[in-house]
C-alpha atoms as a PDB file:
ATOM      1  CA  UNK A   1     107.431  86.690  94.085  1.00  0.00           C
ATOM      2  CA  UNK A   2     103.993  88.726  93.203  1.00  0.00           C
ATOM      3  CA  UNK A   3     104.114  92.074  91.954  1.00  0.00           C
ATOM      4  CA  UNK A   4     102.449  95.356  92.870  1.00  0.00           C
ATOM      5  CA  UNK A   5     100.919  97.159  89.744  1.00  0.00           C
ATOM      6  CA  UNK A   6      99.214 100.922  89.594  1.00  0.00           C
ATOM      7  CA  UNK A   7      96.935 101.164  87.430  1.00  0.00           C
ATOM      8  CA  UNK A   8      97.939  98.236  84.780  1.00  0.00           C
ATOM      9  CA  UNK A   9      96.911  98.699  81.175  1.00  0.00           C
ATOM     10  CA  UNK A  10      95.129  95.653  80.438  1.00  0.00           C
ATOM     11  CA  UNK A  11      91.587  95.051  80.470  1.00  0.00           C
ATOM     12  CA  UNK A  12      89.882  93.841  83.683  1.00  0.00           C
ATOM     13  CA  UNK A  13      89.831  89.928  82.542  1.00  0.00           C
ATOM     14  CA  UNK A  14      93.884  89.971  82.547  1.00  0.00           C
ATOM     15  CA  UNK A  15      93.704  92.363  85.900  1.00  0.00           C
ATOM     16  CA  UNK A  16      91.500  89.292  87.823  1.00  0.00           C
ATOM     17  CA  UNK A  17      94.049  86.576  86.434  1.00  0.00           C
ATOM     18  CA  UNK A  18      97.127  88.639  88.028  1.00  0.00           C
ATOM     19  CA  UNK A  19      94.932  88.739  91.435  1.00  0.00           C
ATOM     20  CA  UNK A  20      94.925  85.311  91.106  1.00  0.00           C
ATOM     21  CA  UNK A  21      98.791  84.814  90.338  1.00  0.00           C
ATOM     22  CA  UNK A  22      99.063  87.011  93.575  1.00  0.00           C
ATOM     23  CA  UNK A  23      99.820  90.323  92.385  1.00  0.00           C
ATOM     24  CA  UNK A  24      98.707  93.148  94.286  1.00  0.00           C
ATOM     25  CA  UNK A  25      96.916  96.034  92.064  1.00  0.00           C
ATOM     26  CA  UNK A  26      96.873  99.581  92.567  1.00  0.00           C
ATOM     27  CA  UNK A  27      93.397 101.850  90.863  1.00  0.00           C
ATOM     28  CA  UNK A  28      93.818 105.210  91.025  1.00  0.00           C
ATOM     29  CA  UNK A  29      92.007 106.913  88.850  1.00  0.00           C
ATOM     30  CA  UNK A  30      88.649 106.180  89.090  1.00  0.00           C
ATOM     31  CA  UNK A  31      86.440 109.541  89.504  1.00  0.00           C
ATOM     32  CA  UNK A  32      83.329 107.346  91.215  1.00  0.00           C
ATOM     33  CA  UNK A  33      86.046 106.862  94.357  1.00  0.00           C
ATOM     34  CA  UNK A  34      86.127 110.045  95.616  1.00  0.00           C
ATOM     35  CA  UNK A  35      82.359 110.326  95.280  1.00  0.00           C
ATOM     36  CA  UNK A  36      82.494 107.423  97.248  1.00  0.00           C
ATOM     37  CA  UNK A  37      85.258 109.047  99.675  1.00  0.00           C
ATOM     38  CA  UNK A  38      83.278 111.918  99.814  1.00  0.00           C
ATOM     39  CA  UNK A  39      80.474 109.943 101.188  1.00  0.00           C
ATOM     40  CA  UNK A  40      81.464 107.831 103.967  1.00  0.00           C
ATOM     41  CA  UNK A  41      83.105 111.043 105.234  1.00  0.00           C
ATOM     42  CA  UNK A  42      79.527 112.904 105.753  1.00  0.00           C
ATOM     43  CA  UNK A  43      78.350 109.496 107.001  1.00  0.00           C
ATOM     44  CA  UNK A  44      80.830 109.558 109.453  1.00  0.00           C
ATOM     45  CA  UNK A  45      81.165 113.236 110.472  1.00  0.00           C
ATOM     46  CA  UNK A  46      77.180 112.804 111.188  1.00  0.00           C
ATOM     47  CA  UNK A  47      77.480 110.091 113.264  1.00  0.00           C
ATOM     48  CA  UNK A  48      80.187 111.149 115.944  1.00  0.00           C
ATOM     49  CA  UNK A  49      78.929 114.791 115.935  1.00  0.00           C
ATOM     50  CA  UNK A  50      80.633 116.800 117.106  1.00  0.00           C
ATOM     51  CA  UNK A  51      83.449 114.587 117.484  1.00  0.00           C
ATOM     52  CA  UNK A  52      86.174 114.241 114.752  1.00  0.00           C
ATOM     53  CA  UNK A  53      86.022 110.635 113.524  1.00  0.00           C
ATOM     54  CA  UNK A  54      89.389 110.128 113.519  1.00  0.00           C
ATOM     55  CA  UNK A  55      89.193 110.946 117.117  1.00  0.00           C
ATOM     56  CA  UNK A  56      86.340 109.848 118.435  1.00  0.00           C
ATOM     57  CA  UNK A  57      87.255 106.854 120.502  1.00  0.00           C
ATOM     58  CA  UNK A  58      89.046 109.115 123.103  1.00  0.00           C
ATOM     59  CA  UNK A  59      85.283 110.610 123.876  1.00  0.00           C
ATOM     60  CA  UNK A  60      83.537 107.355 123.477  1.00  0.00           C
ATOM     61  CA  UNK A  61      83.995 104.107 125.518  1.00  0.00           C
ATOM     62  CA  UNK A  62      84.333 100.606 123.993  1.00  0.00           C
ATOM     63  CA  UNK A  63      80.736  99.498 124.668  1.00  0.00           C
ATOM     64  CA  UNK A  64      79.088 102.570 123.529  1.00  0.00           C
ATOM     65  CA  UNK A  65      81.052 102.617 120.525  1.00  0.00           C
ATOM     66  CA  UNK A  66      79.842  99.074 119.814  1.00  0.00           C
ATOM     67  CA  UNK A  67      76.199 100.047 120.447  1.00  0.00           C
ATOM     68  CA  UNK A  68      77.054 102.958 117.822  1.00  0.00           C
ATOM     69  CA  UNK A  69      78.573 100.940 115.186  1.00  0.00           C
ATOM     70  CA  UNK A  70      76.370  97.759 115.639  1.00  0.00           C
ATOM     71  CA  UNK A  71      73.270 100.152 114.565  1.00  0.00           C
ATOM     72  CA  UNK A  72      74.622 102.224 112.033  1.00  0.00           C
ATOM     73  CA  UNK A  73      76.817  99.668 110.003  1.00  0.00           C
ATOM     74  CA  UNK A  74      73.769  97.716 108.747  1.00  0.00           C
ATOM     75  CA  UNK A  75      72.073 100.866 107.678  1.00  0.00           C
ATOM     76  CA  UNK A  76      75.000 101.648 105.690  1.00  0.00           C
ATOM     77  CA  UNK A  77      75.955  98.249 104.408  1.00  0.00           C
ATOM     78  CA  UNK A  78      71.953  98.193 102.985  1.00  0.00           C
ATOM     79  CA  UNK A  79      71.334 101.882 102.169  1.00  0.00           C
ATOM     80  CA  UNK A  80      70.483 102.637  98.327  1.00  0.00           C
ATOM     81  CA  UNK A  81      73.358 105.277  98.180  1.00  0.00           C
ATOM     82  CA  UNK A  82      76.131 102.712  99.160  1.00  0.00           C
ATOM     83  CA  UNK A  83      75.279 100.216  96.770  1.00  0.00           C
ATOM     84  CA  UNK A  84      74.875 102.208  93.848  1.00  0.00           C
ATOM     85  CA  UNK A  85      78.343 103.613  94.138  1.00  0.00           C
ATOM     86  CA  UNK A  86      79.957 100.565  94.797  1.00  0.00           C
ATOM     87  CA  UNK A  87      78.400  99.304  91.875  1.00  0.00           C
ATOM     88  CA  UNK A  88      79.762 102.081  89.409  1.00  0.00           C
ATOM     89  CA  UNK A  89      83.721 101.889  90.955  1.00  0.00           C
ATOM     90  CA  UNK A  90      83.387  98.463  89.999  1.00  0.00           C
ATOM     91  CA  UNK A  91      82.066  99.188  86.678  1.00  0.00           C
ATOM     92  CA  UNK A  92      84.314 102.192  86.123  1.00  0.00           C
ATOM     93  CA  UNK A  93      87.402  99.977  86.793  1.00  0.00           C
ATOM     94  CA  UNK A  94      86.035  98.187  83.669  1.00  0.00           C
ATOM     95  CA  UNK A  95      84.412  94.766  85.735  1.00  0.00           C
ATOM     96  CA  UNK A  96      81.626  93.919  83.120  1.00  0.00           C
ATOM     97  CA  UNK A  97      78.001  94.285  84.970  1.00  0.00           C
ATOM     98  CA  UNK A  98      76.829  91.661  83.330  1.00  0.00           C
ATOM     99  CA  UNK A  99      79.508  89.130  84.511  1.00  0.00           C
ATOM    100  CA  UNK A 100      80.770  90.538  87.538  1.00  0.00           C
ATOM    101  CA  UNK A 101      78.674  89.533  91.353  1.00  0.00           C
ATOM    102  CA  UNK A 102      79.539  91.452  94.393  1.00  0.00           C
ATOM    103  CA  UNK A 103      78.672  91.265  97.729  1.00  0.00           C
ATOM    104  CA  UNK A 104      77.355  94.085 100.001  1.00  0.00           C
ATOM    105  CA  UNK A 105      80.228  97.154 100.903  1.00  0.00           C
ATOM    106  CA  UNK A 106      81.572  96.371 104.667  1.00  0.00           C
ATOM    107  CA  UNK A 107      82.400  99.599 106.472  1.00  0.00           C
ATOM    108  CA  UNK A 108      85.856  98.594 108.772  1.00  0.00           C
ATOM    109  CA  UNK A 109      87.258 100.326 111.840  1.00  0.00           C
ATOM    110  CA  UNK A 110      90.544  99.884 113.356  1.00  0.00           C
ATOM    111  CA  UNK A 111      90.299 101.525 117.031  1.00  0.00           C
ATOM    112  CA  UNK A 112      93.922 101.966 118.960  1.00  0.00           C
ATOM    113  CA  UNK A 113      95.072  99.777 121.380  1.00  0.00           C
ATOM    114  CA  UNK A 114      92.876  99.525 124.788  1.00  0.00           C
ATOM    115  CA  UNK A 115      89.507 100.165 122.786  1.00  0.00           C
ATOM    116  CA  UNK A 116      87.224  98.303 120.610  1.00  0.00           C
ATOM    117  CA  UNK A 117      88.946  95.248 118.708  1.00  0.00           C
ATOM    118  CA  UNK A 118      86.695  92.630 119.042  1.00  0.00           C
ATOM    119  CA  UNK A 119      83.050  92.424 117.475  1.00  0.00           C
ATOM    120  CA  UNK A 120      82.239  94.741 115.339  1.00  0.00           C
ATOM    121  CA  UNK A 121      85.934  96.338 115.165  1.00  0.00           C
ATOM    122  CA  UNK A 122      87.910  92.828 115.149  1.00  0.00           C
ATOM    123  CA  UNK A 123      91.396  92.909 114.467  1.00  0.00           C
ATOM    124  CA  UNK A 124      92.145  89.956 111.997  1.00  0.00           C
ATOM    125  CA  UNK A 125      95.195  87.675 112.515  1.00  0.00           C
ATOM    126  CA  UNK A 126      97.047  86.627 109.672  1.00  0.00           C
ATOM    127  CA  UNK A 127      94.076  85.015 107.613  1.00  0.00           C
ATOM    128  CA  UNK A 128      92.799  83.879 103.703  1.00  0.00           C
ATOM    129  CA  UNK A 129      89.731  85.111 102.900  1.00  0.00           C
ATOM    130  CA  UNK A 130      89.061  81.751 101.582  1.00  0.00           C
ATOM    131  CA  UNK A 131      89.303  80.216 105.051  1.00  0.00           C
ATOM    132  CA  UNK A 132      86.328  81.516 105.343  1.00  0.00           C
ATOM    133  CA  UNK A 133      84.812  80.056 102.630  1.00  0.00           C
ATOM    134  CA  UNK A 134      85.390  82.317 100.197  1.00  0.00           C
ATOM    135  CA  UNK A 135      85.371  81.016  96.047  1.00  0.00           C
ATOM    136  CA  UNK A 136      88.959  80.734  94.331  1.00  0.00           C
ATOM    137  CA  UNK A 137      87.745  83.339  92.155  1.00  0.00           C
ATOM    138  CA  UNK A 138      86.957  85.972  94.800  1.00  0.00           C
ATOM    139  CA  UNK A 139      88.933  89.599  94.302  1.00  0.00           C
ATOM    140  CA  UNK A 140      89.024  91.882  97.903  1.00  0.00           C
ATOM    141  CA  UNK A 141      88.664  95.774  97.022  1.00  0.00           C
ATOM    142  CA  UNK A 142      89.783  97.818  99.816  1.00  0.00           C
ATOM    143  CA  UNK A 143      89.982 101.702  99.812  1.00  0.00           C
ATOM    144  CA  UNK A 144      90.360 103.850 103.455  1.00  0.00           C
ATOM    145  CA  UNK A 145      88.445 106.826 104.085  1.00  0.00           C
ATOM    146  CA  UNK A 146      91.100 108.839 105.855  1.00  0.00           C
ATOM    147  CA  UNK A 147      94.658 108.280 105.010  1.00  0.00           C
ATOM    148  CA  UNK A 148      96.262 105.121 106.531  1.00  0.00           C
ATOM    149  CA  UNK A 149      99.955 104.896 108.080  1.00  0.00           C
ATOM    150  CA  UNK A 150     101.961 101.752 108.335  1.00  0.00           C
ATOM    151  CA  UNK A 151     100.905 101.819 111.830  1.00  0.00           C
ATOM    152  CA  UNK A 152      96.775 101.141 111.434  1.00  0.00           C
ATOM    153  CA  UNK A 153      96.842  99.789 107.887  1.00  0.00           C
ATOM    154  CA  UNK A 154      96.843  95.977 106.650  1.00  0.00           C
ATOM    155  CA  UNK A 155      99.983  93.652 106.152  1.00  0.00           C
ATOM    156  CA  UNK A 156     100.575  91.316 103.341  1.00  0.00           C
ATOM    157  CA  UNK A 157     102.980  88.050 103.143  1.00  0.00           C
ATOM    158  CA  UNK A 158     103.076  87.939  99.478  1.00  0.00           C
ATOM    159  CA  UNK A 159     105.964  85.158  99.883  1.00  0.00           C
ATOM    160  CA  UNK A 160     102.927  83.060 101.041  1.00  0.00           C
ATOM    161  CA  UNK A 161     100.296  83.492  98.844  1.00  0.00           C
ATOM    162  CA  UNK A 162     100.868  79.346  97.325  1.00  0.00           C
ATOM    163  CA  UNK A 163     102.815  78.397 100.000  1.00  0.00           C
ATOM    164  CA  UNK A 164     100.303  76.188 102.694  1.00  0.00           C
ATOM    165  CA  UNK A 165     100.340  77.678 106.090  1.00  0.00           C
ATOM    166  CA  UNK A 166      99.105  75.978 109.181  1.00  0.00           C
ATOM    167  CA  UNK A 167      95.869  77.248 110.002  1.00  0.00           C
ATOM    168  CA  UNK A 168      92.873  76.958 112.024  1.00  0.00           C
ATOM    169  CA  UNK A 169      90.477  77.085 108.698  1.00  0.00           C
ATOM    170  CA  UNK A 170      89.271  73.565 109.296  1.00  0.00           C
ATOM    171  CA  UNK A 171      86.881  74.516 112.353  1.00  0.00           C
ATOM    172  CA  UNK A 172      85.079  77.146 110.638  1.00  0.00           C
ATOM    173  CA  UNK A 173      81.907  76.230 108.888  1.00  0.00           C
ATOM    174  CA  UNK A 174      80.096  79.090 106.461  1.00  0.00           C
ATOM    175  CA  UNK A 175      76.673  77.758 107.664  1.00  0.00           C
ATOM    176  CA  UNK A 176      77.253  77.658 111.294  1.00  0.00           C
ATOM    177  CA  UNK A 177      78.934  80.829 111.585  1.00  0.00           C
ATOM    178  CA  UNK A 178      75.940  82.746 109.848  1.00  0.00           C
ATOM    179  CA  UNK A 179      74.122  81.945 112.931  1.00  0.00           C
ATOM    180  CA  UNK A 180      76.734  83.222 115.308  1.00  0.00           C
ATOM    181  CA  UNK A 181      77.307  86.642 113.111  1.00  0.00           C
ATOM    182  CA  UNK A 182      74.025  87.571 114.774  1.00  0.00           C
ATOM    183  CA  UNK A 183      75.942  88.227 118.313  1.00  0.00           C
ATOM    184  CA  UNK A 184      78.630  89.837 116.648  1.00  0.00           C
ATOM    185  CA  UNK A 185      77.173  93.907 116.908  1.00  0.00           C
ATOM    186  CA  UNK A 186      76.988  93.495 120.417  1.00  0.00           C
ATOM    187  CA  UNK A 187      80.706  92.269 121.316  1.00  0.00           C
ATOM    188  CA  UNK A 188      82.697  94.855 122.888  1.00  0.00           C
ATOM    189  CA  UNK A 189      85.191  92.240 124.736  1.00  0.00           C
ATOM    190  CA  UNK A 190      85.214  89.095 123.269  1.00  0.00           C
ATOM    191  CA  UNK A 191      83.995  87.144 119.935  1.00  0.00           C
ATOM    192  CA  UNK A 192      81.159  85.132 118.782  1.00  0.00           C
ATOM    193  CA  UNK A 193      82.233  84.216 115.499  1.00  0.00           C
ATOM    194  CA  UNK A 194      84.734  81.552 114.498  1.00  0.00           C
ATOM    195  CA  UNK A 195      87.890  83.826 113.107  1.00  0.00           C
ATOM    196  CA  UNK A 196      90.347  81.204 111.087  1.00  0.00           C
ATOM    197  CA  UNK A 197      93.748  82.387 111.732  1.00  0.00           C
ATOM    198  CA  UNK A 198      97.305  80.962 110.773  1.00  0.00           C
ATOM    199  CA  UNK A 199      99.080  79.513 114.002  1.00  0.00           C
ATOM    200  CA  UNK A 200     102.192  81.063 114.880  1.00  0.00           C
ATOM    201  CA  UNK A 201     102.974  82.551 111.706  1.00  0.00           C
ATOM    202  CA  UNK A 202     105.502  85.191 110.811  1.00  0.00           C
ATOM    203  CA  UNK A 203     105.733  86.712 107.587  1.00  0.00           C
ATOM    204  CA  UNK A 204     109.868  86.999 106.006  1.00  0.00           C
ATOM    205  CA  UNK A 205     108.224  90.332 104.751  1.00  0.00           C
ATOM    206  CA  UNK A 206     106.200  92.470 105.577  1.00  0.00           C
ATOM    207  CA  UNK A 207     104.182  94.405 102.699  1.00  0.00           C
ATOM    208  CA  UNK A 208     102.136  97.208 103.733  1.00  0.00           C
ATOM    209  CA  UNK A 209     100.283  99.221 101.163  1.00  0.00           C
ATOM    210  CA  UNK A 210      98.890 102.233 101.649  1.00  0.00           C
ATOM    211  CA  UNK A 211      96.671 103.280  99.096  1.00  0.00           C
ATOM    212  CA  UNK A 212      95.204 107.267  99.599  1.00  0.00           C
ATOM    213  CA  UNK A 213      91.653 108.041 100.087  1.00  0.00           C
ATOM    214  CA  UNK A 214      89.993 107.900  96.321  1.00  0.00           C
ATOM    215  CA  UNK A 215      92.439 104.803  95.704  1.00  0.00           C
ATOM    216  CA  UNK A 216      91.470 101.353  95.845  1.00  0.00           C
ATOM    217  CA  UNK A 217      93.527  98.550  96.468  1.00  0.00           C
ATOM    218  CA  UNK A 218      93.046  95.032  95.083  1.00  0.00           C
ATOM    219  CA  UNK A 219      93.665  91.561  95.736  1.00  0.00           C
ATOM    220  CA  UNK A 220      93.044  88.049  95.970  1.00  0.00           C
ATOM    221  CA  UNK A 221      90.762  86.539  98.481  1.00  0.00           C
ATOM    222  CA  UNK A 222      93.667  84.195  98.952  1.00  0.00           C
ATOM    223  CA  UNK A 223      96.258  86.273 100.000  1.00  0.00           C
ATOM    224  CA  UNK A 224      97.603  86.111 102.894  1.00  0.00           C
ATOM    225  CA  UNK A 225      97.207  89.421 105.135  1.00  0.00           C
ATOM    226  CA  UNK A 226      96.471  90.616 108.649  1.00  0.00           C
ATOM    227  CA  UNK A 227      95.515  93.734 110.746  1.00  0.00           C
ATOM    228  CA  UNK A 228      98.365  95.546 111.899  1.00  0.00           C
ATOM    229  CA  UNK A 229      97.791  96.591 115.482  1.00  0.00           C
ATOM    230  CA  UNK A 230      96.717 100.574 115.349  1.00  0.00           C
ATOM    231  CA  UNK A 231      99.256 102.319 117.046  1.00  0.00           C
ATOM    232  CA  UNK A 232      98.831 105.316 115.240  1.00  0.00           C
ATOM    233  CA  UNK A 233      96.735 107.203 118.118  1.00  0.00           C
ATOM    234  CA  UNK A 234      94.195 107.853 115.247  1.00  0.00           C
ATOM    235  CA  UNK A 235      90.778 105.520 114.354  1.00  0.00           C
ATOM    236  CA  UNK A 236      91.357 103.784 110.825  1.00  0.00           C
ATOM    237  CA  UNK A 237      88.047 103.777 108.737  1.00  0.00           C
ATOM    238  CA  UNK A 238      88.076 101.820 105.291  1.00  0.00           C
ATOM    239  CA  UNK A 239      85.187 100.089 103.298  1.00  0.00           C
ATOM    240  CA  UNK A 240      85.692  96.736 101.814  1.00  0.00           C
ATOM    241  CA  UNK A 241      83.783  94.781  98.902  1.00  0.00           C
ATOM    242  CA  UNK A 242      84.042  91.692  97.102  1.00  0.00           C
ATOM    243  CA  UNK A 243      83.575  90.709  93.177  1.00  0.00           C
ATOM    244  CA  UNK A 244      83.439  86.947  91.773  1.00  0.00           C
ATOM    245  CA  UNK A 245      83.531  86.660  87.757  1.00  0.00           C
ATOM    246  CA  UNK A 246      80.734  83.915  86.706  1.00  0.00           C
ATOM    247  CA  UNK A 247      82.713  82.898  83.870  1.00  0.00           C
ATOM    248  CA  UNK A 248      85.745  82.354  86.005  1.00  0.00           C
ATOM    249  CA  UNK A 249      84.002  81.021  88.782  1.00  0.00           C
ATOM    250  CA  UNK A 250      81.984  78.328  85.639  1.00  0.00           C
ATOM    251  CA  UNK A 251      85.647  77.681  84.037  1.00  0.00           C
ATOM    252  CA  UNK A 252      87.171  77.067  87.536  1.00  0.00           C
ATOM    253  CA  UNK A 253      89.432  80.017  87.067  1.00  0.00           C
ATOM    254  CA  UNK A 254      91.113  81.338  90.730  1.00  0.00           C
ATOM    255  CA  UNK A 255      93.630  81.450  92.909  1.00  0.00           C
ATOM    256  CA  UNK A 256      94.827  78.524  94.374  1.00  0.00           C
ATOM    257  CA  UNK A 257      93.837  76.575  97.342  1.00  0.00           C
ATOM    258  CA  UNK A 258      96.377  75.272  99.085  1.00  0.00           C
ATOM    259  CA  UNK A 259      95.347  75.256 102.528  1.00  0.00           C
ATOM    260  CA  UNK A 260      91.581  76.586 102.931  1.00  0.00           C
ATOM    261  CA  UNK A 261      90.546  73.791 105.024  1.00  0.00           C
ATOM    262  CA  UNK A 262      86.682  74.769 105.609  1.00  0.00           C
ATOM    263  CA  UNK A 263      83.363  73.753 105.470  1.00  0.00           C
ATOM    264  CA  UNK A 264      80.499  76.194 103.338  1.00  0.00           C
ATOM    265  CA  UNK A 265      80.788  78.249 100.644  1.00  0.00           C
ATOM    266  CA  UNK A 266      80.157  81.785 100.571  1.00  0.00           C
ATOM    267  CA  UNK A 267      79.281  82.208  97.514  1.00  0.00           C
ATOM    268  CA  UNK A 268      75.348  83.002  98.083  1.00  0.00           C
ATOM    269  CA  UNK A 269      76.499  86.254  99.476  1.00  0.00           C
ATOM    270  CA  UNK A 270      77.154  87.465  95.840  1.00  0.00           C
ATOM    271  CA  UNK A 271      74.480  89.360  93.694  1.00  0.00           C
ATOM    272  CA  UNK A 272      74.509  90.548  90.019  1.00  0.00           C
ATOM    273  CA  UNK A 273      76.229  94.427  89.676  1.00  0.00           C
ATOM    274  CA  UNK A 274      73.442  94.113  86.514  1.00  0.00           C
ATOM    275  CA  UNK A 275      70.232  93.707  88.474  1.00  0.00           C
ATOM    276  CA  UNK A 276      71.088  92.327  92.042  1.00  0.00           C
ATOM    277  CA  UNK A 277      70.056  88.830  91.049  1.00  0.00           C
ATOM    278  CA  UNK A 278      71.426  85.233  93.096  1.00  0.00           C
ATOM    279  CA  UNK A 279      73.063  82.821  91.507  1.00  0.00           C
ATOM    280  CA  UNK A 280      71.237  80.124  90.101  1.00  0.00           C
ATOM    281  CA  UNK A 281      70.741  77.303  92.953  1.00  0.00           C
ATOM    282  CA  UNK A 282      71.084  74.431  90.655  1.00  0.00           C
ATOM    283  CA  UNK A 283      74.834  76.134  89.289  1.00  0.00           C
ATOM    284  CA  UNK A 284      76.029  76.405  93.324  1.00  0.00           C
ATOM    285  CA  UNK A 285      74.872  73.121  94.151  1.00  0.00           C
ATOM    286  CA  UNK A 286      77.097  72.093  90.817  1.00  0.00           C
ATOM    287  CA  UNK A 287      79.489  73.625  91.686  1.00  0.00           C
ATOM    288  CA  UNK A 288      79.927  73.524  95.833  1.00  0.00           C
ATOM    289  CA  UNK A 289      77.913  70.695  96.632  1.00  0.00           C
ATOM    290  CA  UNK A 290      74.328  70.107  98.062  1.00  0.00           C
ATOM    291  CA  UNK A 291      74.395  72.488 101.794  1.00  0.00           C
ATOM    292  CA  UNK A 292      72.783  71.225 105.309  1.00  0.00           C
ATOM    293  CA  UNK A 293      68.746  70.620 105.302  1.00  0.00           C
ATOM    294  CA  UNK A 294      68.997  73.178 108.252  1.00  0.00           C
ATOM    295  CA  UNK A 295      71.909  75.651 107.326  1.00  0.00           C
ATOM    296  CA  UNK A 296      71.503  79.181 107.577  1.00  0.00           C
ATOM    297  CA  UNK A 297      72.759  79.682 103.760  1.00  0.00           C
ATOM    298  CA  UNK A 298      72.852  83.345 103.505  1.00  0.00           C
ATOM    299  CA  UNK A 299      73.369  85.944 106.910  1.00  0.00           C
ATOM    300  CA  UNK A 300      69.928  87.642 107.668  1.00  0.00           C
ATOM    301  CA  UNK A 301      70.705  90.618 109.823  1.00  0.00           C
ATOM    302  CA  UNK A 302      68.627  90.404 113.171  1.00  0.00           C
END
């Protein structure tokens, strides 16, 4: 069974190999997070004035909330500020710059029941990131902007995390679903993308953590984990990012696939914490295979 660890004393090249044993880790002391914390709560506070965040689906409908979120998310997700602090918790934590990829910060919103959960505030079944084409070598970091409750937070199945689960991962196709993403800000009742999900799955139990605001949680893109339905009465706001090592990803270091079934890789999505820079073409291709003449390889935002 994986373990949960709290700030672990190793360096950050034995912290990635737990990850991808399926340990659960635990950062909390890294002084750029409540910067960061600090942050997304002025971003938010401005953009419900002079509602409280936390509350601000009982003055807002669903489809006005979608129109909200659909235009400020990508001017978060691109703005200088975001970046640049995601970029020094992930150096902070001790993830070498000139190693260590990422992929853009993803502001998340968990509404209560009877608002916004499709779209742009889907609820995710039980799901591997790597059933969406995620690498093997792919670490989640997840950190909430208000404090979470068992009640809007995530779920884990750590029991899972080598075991295969039936799944609906062989339908979805990276490429493809770039193209549908561009529908997705507008969705207040019902989804464009292809969502992989387990079928009829039930975890033996349930692990919910709940890391505080200026705590970041971290784990495996191939763990096994899934919204819990917000019944909390209060809107849950996290941000999420994702880091890839090159030298695990060139040594074929990661978790284990057991039952990613999909088509694509995602790994285009990741850009040097150094200088922003792609991976090299030629090393994908190696790596993941020549794509489509005609796929959409990376999402361009509308």
């Amino acid at each position: 069974m994986p373990s949960i660890l709290t700030d672990p004393p190793i360096p950050a090249e034995q912290i990635r190999q737990r990850l991808y044993s399926g340990d659960l880790v635990f950062l909390t002391r890294l002084r750029t997070l409540e910067e960061f914390v600090e942050y997304m709560r002025a971003e938010l506070t401005a953009l419900f004035e002079p509602h409280d965040p936390e509350h601000a689906h009982e003055h807002i409908g669903p489809a006005e909330m979608a129109k909200i979120l659909g235009a400020w998310k990508p001017r978060w997700i691109h703005a200088e500020r975001s970046r640049d602090l995601v970029r020094a918790i992930i150096a902070e934590a001790g993830f070498e710059p000139e190693f260590t990829h990422y992929d853009v910060p993803k502001p998340r919103t968990s509404f209560p029941a009877g608002h916004l959960t499709t779209g742009i505030a889907f609820a995710f079944p039980w799901h591997r990131d790597v059933w969406y084409s995620a690498p093997a070598a792919q670490v989640n970091w997840w950190l909430p902007v208000f404090p979470v409750r068992e009640t809007n937070a995530m779920s884990f199945d750590l029991a899972s995390f080598a075991r295969e689960v039936p799944n609906t991962s062989g339908d979805f196709d990276y490429y493809e679903n770039n193209a549908r993403r561009l529908k997705t800000a507008n969705s207040a009742g019902k989804e464009s993308q292809a969502r992989p999900s387990a079928i009829n799955h039930a975890a033996g139990v349930d692990v919910v953590p709940l890391p505080a605001p200026g705590e970041v949680l971290l784990f495996s893109g191939a763990q096994l984990h899934t919204s819990i339905p917000n019944s909390s009465g209060l809107a849950r706001y996290s941000v999420d990012f994702r880091t890839v090592d090159v030298r695990d990803l060139t040594a074929g270091r990661g978790a284990p696939l057991v039952d990613a079934y999909c088509t694509g890789t995602a790994i285009r999505d990741f850009i040097s914490i150094k200088d922003e820079s792609s991976f090299d073409e030629e090393l994908i291709t190696s790596l993941f295979g020549a794509p489509p003449a005609d796929a959409m390889l990376v999402f361009g935002a509308p």
